[in-house]
Structure formats: C-alpha cells, structure tokens
Protein backbone atom coordinates (compact mmCIF):
# COMPACT_ATOMS: atom_id res chain seq x y z
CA UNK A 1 108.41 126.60 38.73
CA UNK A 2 104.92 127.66 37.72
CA UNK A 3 101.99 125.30 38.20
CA UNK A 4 98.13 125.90 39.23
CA UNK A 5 99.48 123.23 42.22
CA UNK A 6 102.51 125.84 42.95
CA UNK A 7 99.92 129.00 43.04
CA UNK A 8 97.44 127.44 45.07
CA UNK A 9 99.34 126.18 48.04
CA UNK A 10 100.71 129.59 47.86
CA UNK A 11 97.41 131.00 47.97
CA UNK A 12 96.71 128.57 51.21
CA UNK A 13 100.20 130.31 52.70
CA UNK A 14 98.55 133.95 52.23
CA UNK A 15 95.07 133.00 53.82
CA UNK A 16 95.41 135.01 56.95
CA UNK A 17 96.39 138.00 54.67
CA UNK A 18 93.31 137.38 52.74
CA UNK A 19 91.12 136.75 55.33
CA UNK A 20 92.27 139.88 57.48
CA UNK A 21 92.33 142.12 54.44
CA UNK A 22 89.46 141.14 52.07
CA UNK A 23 86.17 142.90 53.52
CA UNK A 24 82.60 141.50 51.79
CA UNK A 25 82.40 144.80 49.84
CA UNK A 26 85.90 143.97 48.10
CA UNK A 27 85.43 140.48 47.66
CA UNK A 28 82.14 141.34 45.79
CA UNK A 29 83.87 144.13 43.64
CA UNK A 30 86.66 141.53 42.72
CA UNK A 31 84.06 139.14 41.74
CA UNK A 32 82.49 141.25 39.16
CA UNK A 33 86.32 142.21 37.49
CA UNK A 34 86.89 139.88 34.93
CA UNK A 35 90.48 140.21 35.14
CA UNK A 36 91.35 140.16 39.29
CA UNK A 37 95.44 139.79 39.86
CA UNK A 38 95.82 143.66 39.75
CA UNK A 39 93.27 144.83 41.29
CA UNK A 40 94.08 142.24 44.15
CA UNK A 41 97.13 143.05 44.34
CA UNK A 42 96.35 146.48 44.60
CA UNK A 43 94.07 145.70 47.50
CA UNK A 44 96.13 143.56 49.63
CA UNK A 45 99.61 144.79 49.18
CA UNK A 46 99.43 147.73 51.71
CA UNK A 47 98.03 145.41 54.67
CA UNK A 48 100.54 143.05 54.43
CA UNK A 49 103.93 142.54 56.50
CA UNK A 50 107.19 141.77 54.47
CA UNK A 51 107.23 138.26 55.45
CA UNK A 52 103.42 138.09 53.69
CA UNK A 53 104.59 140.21 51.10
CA UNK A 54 106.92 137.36 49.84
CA UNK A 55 104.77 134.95 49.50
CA UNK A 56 102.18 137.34 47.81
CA UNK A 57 105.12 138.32 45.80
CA UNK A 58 105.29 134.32 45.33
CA UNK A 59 101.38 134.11 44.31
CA UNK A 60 101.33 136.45 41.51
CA UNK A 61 104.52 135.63 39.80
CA UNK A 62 102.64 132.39 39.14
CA UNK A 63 100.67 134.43 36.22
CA UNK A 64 97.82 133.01 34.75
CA UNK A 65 97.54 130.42 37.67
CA UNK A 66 97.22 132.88 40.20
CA UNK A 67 94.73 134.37 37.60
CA UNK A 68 92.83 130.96 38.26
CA UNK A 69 93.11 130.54 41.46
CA UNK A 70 91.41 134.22 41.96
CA UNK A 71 88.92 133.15 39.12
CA UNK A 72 87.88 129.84 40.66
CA UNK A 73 87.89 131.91 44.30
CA UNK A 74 86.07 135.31 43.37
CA UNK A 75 83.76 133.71 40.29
C-alpha cells in the first residue's frame, strides 16, 4: 500500500540511517536537486546495514511520496 502516511512513518523508521549518514554538505546538495529519491538513494545505500536497507528499500518503493517526503524534508 502506497500512501504519503505509509512513506513517512517509514521515513521516521530510517532516521538513525539518515541522521548517521547525511553530513550538512549533502543535505545542502540534496536541497538544491529538484528531483532527490536518486540521488538519496545513491547517498545512503552504502552506509546502511541490511536490516536498514529494507526499510529504505520500503521508503522509496513508495514513489512520489517518498519524493514528498524528501521535498517537504530537503526544500
């Protein structure tokens, strides 16, 4: 099931990814990308264990609400 609720509690479950991975420079490079799923993925795929990677997995299947979420996060 897709839904902007689905995407962001999943985006709640990957906080410690984010928070360990996401460095000021990179969060201020993904704000100015108007489009931000791949290059987040990109970013925070390699730093993350296989239990995180599932949920990430998770996050971005939700499409254009994990689009959103990363929009309403990185504007």
């Amino acid at each position: 099931m897709k839904s902007k609720q689905q995407a962001a509690a999943l985006w709640n479950a990957i906080q410690p990814l984010v928070v360990r991975t996401i460095t000021p420079d990179f969060a201020e490079e993904l704000t100015e990308k108007p489009v931000k799923t791949a290059i987040f993925r990109s970013f925070v795929m390699p730093g993350a264990t296989p239990q995180e990677i599932i949920v990430l997995g998770e996050f971005l299947d939700q499409g254009e609400y994990a689009e959103i979420i990363l929009q309403e996060v990185y504007c």
